[in-house]
N, C-alpha and C. Protein backbone atom coordinates (compact mmCIF):
# COMPACT_ATOMS: atom_id res chain seq x y z
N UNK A 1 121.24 161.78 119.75
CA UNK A 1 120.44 161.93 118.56
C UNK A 1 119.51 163.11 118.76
N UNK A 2 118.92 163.46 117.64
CA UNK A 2 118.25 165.01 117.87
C UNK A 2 116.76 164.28 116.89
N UNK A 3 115.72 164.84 117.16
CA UNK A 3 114.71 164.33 116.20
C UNK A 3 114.18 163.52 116.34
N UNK A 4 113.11 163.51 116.09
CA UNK A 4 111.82 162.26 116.61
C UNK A 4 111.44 161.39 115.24
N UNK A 5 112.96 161.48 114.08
CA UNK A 5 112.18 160.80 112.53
C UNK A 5 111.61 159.77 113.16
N UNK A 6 110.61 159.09 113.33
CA UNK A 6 110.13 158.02 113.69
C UNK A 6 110.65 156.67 112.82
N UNK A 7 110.70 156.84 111.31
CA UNK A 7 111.49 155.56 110.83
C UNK A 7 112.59 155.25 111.04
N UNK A 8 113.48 155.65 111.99
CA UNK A 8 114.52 155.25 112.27
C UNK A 8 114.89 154.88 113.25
N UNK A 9 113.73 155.46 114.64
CA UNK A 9 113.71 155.17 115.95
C UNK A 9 114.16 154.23 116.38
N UNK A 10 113.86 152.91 115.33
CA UNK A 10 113.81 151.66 116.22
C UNK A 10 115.84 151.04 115.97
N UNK A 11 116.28 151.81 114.91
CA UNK A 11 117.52 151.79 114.67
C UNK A 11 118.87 152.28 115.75
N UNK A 12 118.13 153.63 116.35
CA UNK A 12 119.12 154.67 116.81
C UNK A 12 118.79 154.14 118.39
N UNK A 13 117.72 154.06 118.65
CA UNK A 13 117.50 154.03 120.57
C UNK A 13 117.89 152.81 120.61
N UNK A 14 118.59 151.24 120.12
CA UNK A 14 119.44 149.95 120.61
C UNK A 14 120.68 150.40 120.67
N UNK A 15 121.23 151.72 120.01
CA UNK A 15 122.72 152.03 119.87
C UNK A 15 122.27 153.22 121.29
N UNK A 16 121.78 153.35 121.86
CA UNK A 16 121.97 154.81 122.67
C UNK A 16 122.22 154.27 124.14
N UNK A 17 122.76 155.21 124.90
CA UNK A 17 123.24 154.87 126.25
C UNK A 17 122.32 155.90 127.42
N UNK A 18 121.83 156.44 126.64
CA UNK A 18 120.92 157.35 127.74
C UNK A 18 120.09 158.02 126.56
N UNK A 19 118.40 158.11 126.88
CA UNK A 19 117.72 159.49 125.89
C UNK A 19 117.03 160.40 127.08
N UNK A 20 117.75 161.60 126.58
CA UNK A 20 117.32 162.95 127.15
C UNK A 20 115.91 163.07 126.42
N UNK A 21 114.88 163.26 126.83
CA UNK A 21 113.46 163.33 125.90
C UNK A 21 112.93 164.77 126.96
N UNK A 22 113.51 165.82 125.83
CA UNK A 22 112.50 167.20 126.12
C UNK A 22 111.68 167.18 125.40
N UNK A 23 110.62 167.29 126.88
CA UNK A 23 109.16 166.96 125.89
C UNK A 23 108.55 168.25 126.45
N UNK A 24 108.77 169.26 126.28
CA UNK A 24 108.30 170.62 126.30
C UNK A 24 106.80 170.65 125.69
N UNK A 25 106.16 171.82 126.42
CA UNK A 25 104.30 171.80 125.54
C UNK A 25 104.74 172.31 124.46
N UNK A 26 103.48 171.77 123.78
CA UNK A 26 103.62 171.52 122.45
C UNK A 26 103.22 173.15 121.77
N UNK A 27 102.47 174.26 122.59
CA UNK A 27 102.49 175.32 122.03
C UNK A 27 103.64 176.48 122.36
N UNK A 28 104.55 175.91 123.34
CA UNK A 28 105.84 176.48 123.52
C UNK A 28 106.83 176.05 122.51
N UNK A 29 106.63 175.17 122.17
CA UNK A 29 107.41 174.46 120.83
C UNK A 29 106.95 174.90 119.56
N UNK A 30 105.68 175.09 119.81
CA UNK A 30 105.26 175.68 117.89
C UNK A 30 105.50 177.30 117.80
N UNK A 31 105.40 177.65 119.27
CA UNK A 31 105.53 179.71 119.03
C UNK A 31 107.00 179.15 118.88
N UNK A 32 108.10 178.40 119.28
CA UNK A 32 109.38 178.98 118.92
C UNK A 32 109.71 178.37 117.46
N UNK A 33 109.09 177.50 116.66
CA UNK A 33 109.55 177.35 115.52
C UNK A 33 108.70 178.64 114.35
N UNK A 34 107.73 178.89 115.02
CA UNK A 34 107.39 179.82 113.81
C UNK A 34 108.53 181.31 114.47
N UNK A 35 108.29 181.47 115.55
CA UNK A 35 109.44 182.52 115.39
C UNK A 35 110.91 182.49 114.57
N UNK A 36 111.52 181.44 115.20
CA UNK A 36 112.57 181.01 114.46
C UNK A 36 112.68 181.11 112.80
N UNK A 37 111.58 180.07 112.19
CA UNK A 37 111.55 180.61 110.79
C UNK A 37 111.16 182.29 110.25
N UNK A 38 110.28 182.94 111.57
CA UNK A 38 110.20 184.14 110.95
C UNK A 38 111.93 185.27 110.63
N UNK A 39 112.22 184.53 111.59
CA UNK A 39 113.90 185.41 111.69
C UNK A 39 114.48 185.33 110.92
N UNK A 40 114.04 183.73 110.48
CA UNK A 40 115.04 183.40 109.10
C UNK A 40 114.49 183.55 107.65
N UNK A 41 113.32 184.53 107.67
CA UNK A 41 112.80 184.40 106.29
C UNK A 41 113.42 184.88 104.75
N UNK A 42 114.35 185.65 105.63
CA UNK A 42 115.34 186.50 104.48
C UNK A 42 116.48 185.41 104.08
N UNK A 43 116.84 184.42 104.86
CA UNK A 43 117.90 184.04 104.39
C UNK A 43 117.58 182.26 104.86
N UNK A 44 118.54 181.81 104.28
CA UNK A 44 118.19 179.74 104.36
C UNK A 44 119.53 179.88 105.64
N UNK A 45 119.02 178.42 106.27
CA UNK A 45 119.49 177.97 107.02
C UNK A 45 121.01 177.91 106.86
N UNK A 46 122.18 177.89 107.52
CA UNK A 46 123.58 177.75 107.30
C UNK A 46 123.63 176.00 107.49
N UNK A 47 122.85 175.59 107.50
CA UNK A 47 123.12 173.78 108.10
C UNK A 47 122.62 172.90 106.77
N UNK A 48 121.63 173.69 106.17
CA UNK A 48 121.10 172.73 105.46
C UNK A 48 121.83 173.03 103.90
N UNK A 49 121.40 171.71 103.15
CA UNK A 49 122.20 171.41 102.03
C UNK A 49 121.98 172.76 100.76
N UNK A 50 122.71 172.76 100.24
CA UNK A 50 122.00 173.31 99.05
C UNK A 50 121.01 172.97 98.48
N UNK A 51 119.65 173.78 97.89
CA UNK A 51 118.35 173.06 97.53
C UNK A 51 117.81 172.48 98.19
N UNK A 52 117.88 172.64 99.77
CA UNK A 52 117.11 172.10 100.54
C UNK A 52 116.18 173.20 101.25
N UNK A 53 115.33 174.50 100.98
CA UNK A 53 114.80 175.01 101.74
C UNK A 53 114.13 174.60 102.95
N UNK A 54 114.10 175.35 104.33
CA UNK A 54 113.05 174.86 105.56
C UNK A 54 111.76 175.36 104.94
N UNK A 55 110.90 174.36 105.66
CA UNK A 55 109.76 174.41 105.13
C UNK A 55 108.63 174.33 106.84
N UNK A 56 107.92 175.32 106.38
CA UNK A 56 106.71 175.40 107.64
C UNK A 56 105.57 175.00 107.28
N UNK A 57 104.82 173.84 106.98
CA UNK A 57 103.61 173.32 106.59
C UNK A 57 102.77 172.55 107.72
N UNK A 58 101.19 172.75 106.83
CA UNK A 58 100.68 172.35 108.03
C UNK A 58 100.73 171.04 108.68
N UNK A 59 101.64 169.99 107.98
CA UNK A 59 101.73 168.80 108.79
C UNK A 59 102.56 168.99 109.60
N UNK A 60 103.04 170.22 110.13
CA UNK A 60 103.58 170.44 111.18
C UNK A 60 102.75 169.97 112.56
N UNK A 61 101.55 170.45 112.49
CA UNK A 61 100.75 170.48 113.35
C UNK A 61 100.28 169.09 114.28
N UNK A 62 100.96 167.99 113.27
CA UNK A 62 100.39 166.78 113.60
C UNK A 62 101.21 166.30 114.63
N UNK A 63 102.16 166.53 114.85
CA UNK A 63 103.19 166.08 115.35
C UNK A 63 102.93 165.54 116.98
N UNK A 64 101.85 166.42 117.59
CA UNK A 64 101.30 166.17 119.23
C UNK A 64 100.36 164.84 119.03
N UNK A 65 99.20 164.89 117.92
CA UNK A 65 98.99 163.34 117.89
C UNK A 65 99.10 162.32 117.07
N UNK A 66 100.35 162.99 116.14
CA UNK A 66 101.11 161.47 115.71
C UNK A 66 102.24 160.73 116.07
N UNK A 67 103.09 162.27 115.62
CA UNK A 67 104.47 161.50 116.03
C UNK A 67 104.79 161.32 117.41
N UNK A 68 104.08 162.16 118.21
CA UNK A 68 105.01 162.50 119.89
C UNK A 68 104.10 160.71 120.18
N UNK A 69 103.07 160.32 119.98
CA UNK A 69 102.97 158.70 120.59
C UNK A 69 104.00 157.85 120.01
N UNK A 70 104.53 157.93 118.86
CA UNK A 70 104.87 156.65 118.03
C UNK A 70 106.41 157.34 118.58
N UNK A 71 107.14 158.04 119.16
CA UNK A 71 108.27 158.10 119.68
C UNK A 71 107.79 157.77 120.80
N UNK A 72 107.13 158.11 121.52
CA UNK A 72 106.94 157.38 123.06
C UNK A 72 106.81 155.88 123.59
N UNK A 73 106.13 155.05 122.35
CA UNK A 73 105.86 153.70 122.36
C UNK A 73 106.78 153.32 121.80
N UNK A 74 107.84 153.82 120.84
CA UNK A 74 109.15 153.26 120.61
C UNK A 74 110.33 153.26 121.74
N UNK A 75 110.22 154.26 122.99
CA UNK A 75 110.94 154.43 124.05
C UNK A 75 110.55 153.50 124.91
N UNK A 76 109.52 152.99 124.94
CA UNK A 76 108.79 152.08 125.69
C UNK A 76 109.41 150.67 125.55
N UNK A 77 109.30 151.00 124.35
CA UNK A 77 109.85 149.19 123.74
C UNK A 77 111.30 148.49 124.15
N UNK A 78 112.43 149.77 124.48
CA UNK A 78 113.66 149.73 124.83
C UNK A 78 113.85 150.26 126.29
N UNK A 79 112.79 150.32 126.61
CA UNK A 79 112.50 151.30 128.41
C UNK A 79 113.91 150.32 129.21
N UNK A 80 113.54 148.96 129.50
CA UNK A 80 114.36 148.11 130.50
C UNK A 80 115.89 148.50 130.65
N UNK A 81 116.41 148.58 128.69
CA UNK A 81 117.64 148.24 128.65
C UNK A 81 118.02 150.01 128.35
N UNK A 82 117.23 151.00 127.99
CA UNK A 82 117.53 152.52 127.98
C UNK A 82 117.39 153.49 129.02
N UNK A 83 118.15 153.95 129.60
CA UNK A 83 117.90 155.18 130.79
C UNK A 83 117.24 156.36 130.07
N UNK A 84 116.43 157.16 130.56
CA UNK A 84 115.30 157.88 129.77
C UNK A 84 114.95 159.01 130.91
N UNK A 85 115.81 160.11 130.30
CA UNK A 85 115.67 161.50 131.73
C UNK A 85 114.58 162.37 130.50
N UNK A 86 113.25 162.55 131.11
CA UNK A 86 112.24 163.44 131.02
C UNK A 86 112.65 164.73 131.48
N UNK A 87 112.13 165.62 130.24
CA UNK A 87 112.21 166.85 130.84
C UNK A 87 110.92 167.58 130.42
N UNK A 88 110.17 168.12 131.18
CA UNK A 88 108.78 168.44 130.41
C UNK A 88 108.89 170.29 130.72
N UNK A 89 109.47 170.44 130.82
CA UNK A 89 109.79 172.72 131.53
C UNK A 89 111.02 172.94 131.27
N UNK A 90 111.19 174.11 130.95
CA UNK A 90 112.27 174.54 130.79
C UNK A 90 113.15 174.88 131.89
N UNK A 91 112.68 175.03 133.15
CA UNK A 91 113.01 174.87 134.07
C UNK A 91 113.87 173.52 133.93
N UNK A 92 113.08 172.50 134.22
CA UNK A 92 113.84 171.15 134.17
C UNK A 92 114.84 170.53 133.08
N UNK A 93 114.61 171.14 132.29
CA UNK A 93 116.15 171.21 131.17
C UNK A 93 116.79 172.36 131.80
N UNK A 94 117.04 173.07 132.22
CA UNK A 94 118.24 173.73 132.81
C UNK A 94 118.59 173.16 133.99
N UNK A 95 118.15 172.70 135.08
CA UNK A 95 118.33 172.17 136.31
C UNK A 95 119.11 171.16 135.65
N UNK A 96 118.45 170.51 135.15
CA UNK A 96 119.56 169.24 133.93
C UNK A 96 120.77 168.94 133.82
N UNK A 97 120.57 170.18 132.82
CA UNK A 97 121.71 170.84 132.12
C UNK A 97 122.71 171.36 133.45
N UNK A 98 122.79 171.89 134.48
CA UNK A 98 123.22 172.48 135.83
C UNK A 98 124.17 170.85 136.50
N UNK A 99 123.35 170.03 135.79
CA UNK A 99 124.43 169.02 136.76
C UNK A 99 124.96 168.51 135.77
N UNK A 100 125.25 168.47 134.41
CA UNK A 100 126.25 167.93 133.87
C UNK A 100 127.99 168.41 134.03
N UNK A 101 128.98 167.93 134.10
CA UNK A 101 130.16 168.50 134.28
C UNK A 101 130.34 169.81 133.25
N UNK A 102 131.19 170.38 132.94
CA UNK A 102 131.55 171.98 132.24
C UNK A 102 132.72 171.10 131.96
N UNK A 103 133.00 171.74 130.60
CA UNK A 103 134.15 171.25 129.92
C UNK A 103 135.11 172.18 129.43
């Protein structure tokens, strides 16, 4: 699964067999989404629907003290029966990434 929607959390992590949780700082994460949207300002996303523009608003911002607890205490809740590999550096998502098999 990709995404922290929080209303669904409690749906998707009883079906999961492992969560990878890159939890990268939170201002390494906001310089790459405003870059990202800056790249894309000329043109919409290839993924998203028609009439769906991306949108950069400031409830972006909330996300370090709202959502990142209420995904963490939902990981919590399924901790026993979910394996849960932290990655907090980018370093440590590539080292990661380095031991999965190549396909």
């Amino acid at each position: 699964m990709d995404g922290n929607y929080g209303a669904t959390l409690d749906l998707r992590l009883p079906r999961a067999d492992l969560l990878v949780l890159v939890d990268l700082p939170w201002p390494l994460c906001l310089a790459r989404v405003v870059r990202c949207r800056w790249d894309r300002r000329a043109a919409d996303r290839p993924d998203l629907p028609a009439g769906c523009p991306e949108r950069l608003d400031l409830s972006f911002r909330r996300y370090p003290g709202r959502s990142r607890p209420r995904v963490f205490a939902a990981v919590a809740a399924h901790a026993p029966e979910l394996p849960v590999v932290r990655l907090p550096s980018r370093r440590q998502v590539r080292r990661w990434l380095d031991t999965l098999p190549s396909r």
